[in-house]
N, C-alpha and C. Protein backbone atom coordinates (compact mmCIF):
# COMPACT_ATOMS: atom_id res chain seq x y z
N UNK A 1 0.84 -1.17 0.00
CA UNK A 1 0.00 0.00 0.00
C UNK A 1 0.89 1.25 0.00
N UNK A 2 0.17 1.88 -0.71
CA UNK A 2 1.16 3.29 -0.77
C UNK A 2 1.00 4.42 0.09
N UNK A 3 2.05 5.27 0.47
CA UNK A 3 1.44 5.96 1.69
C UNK A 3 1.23 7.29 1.03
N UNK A 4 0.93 8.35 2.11
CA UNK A 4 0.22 9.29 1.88
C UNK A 4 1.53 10.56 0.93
N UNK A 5 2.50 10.43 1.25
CA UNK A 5 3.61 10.35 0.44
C UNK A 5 4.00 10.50 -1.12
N UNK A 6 4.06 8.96 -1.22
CA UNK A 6 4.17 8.21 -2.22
C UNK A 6 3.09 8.45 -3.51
N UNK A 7 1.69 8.08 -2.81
CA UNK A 7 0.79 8.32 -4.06
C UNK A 7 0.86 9.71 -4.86
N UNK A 8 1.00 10.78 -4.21
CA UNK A 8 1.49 12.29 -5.26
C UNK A 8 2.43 11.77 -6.11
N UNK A 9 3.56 11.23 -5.77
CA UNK A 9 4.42 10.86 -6.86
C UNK A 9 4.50 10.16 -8.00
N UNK A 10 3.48 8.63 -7.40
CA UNK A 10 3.09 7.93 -8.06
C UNK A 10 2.25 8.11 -9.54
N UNK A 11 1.10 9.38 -9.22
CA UNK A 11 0.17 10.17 -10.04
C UNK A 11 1.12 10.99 -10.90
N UNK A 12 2.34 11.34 -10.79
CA UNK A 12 3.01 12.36 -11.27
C UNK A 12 3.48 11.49 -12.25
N UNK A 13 4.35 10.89 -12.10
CA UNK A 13 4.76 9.45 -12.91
C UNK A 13 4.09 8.79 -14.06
N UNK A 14 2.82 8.50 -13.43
CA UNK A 14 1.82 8.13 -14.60
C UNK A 14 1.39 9.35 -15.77
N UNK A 15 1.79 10.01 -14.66
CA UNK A 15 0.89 11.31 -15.90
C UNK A 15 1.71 11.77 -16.93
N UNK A 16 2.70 11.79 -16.13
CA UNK A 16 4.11 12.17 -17.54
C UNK A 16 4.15 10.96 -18.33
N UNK A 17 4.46 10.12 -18.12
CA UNK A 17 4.17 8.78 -19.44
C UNK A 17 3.20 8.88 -19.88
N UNK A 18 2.22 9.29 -19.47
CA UNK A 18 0.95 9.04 -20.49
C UNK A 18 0.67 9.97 -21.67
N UNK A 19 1.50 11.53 -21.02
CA UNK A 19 1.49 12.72 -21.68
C UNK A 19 2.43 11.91 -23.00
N UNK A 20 3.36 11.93 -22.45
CA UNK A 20 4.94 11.76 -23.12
C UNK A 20 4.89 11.02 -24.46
N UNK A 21 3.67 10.19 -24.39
CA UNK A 21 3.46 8.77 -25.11
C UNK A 21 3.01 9.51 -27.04
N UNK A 22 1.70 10.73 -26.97
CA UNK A 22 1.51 11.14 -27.95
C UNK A 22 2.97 12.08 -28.82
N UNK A 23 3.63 12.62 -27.87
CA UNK A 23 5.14 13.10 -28.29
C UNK A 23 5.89 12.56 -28.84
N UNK A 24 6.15 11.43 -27.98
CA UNK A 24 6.87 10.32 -29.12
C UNK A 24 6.43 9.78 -30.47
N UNK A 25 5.13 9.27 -30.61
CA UNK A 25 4.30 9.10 -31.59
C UNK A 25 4.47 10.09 -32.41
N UNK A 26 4.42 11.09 -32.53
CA UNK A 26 4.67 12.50 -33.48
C UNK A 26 5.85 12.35 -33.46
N UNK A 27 6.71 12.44 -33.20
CA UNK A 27 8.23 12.85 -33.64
C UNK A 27 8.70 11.34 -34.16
N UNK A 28 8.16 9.87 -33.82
CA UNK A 28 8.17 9.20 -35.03
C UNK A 28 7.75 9.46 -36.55
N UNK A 29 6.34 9.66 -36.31
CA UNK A 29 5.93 10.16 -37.81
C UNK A 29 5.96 11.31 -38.46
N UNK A 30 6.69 12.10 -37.77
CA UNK A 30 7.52 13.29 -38.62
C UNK A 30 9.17 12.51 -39.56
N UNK A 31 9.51 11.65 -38.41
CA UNK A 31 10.89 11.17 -38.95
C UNK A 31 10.87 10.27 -40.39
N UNK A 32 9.54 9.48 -39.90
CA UNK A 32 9.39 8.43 -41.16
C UNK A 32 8.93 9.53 -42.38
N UNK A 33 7.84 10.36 -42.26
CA UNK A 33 7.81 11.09 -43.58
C UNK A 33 8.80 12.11 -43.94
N UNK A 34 10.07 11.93 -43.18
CA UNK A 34 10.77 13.10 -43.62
C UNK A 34 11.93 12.26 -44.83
N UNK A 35 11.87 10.87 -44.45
CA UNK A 35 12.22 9.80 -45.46
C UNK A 35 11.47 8.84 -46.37
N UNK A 36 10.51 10.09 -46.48
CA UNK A 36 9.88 9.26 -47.63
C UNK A 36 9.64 10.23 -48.83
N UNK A 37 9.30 9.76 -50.17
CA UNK A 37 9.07 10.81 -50.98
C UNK A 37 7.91 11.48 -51.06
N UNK A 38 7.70 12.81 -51.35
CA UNK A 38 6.80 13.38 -51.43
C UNK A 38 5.81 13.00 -53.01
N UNK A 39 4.54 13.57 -53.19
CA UNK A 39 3.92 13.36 -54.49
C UNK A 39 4.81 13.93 -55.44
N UNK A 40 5.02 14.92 -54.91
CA UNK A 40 5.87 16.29 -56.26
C UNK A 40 7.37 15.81 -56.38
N UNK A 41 8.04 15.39 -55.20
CA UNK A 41 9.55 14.74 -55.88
C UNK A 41 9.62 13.60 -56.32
N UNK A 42 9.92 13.44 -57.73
CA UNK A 42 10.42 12.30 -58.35
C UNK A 42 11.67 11.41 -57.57
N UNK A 43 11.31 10.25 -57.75
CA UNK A 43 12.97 9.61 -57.25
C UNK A 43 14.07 9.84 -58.44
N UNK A 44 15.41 9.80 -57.54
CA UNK A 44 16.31 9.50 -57.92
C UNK A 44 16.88 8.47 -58.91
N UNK A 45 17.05 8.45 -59.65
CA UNK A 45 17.53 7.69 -60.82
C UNK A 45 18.63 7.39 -60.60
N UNK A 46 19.10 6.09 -59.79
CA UNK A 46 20.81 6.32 -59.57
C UNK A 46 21.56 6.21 -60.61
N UNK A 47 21.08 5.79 -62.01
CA UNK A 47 21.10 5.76 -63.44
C UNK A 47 21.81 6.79 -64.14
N UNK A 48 21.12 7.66 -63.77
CA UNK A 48 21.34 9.23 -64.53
C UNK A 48 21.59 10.39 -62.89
N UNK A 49 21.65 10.11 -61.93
CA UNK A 49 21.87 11.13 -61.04
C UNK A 49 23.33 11.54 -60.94
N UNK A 50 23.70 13.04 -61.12
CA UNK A 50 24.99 14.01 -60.84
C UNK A 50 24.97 13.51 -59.40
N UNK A 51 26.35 13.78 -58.90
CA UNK A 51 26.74 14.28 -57.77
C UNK A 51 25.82 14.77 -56.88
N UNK A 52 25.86 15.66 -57.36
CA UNK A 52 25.50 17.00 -56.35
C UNK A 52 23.19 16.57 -56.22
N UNK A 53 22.86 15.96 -57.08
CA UNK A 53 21.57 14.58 -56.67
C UNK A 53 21.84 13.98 -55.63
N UNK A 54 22.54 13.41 -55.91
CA UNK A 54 22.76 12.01 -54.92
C UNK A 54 23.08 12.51 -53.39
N UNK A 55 24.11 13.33 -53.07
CA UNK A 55 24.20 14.60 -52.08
C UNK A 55 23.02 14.70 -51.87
N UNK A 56 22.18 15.19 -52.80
CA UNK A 56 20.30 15.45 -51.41
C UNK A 56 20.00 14.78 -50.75
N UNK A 57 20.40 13.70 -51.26
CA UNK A 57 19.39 11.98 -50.66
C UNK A 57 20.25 11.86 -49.22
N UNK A 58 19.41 11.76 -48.27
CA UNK A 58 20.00 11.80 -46.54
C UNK A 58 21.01 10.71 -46.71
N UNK A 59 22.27 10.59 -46.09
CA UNK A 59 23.29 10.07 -45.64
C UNK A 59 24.42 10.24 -46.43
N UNK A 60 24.17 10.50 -47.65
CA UNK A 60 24.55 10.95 -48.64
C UNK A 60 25.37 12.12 -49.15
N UNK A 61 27.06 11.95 -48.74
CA UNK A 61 27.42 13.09 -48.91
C UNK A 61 28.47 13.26 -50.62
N UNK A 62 29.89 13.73 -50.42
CA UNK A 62 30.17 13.63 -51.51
C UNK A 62 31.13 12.58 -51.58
N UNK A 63 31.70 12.25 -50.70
CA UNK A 63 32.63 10.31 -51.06
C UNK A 63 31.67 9.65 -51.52
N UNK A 64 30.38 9.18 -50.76
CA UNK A 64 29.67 8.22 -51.09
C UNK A 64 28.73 8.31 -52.53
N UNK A 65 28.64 9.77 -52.97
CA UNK A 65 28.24 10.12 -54.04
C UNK A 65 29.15 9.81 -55.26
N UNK A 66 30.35 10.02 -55.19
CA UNK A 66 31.70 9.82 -55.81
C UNK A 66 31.66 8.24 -56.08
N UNK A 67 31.54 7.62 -54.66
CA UNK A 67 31.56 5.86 -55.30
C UNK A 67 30.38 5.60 -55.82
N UNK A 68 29.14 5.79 -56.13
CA UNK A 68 27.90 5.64 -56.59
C UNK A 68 28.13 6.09 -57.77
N UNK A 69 28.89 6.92 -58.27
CA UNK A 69 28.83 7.37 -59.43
C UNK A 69 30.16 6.44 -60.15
N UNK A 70 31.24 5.92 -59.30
CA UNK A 70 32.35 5.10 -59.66
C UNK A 70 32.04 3.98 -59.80
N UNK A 71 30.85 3.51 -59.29
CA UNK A 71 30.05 1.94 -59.35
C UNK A 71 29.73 2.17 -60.40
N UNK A 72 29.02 2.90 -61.04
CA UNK A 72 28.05 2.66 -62.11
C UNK A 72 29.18 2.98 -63.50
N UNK A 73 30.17 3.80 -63.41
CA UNK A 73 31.07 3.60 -64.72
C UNK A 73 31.71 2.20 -64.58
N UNK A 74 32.17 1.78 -63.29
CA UNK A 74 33.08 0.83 -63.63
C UNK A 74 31.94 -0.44 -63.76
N UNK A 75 31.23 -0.60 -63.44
CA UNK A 75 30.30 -2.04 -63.89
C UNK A 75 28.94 -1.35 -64.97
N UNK A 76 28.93 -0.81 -65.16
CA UNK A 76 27.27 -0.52 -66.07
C UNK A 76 26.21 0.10 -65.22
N UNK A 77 25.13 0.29 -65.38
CA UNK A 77 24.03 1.12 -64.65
C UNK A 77 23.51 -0.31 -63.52
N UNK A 78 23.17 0.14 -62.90
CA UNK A 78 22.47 -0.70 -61.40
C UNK A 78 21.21 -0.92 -62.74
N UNK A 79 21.08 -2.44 -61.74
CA UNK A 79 20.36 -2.80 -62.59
C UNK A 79 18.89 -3.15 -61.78
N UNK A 80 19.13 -3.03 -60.29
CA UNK A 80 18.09 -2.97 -59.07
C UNK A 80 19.06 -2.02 -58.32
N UNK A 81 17.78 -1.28 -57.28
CA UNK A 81 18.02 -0.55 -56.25
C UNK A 81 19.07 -1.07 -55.00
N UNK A 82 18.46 -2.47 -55.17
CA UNK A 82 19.53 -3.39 -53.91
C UNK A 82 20.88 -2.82 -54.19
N UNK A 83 21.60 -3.25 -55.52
CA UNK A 83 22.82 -3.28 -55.99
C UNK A 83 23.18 -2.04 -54.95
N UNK A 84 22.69 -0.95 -54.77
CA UNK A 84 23.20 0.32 -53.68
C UNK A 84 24.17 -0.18 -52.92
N UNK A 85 23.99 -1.55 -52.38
CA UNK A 85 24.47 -1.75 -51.09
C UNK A 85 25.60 -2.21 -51.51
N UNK A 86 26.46 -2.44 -52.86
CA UNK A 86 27.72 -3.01 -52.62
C UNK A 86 28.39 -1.59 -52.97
N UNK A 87 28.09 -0.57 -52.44
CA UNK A 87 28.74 0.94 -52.57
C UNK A 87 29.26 0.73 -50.86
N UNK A 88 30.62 1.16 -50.68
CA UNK A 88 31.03 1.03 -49.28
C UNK A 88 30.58 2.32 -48.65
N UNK A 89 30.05 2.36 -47.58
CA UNK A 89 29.79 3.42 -47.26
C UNK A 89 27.36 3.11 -46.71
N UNK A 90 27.14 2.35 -47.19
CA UNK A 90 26.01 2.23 -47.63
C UNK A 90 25.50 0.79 -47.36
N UNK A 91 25.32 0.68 -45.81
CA UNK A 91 24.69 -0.15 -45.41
C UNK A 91 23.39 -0.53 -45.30
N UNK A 92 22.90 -1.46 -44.91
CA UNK A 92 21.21 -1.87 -44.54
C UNK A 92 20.54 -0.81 -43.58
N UNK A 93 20.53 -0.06 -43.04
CA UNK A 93 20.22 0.89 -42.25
C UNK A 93 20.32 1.82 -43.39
N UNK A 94 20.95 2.27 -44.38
CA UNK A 94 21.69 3.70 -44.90
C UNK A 94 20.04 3.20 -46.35
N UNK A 95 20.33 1.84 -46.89
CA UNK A 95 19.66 1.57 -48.01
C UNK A 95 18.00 1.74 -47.49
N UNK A 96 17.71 1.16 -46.45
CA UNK A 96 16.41 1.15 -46.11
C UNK A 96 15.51 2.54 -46.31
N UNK A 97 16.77 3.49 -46.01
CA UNK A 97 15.99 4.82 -45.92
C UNK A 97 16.40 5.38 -47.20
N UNK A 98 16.81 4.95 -47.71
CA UNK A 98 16.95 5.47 -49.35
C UNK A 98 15.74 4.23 -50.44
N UNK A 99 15.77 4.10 -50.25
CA UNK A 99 15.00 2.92 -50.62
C UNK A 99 14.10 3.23 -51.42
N UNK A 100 12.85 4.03 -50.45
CA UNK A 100 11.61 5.06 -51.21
C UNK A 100 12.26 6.17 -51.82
N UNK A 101 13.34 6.32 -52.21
CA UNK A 101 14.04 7.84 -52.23
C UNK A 101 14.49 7.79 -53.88
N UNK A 102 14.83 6.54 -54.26
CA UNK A 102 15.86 6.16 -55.67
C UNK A 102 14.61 4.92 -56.51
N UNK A 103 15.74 5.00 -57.56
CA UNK A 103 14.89 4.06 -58.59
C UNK A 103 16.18 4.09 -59.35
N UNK A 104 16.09 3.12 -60.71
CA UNK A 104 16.70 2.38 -61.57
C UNK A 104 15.64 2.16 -62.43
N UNK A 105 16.22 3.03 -63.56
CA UNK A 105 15.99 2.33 -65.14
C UNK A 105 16.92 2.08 -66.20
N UNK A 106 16.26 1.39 -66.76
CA UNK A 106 17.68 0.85 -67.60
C UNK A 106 18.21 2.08 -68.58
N UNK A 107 19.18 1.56 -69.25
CA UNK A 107 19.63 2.29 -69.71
C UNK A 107 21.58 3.45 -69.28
N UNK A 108 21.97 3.49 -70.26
CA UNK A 108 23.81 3.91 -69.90
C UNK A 108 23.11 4.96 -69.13
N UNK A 109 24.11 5.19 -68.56
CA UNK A 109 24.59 6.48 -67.45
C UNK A 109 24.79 7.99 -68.39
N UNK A 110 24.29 8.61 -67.54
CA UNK A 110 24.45 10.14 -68.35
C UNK A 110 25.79 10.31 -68.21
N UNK A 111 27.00 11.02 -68.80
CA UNK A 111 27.99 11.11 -68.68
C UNK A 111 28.26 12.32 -67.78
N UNK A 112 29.16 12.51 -67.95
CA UNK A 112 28.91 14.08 -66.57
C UNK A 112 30.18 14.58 -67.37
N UNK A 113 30.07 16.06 -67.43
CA UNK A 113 31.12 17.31 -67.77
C UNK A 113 31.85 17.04 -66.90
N UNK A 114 33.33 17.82 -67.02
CA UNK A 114 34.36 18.63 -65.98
C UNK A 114 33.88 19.16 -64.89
N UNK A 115 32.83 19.92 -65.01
CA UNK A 115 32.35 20.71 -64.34
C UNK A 115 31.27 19.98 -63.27
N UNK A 116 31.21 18.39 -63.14
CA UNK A 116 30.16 17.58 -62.16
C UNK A 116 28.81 17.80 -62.74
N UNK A 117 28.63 18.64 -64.05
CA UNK A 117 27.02 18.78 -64.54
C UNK A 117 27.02 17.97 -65.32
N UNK A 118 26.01 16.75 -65.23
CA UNK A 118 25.82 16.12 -67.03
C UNK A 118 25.34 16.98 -68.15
């Protein structure tokens, strides 16, 4: 039994978890739609995407953009989205959230200028 004490605290306790519970819930589903695509952005084509594309896509900076773009000259265009993952840098955690983000169609690689613009 709880004493006269205790139960204020007890009530305090519950109440903050219970508050706390819709907070968390929201700042999950802000996170998941902030990795997902919108109607209006097209995915990524890792096919035909510059540099400075691939850079938008979260985790995604410019090494890992550099080997994504060094994968696809030195073997041919991805031929599935999976293939992502033999880019070092670009694990199961990194692909999952790119996932909804990219696409693959066939077809050669745009070539890219001096200048990083295709």
């Amino acid at each position: 039994m709880l004493t006269h004490i205790q139960r204020p605290w007890v009530l305090i306790i519950g109440l903050t978890l219970l508050m706390s519970t819709p907070v968390l819930n929201a700042q999950a589903s802000r996170e998941k739609q902030a990795t997902q695509p919108s109607k209006d952005t097209p995915a990524v084509n890792l096919n035909r995407a510059s540099a400075q594309q691939l850079q938008e896509l979260p985790g995604i900076g410019p090494s890992t953009a550099a080997r994504i773009i060094e994968y696809r000259e030195k073997n041919g265009p991805f031929k599935k989205v999976e293939d992502l993952m033999h880019i070092r840098g670009i694990g199961e955690k990194t692909f999952l959230r790119l996932k909804p983000l990219v696409t693959v169609t066939p077809g050669a690689p745009a070539r890219q200028a001096k200048g990083g613009q295709p």
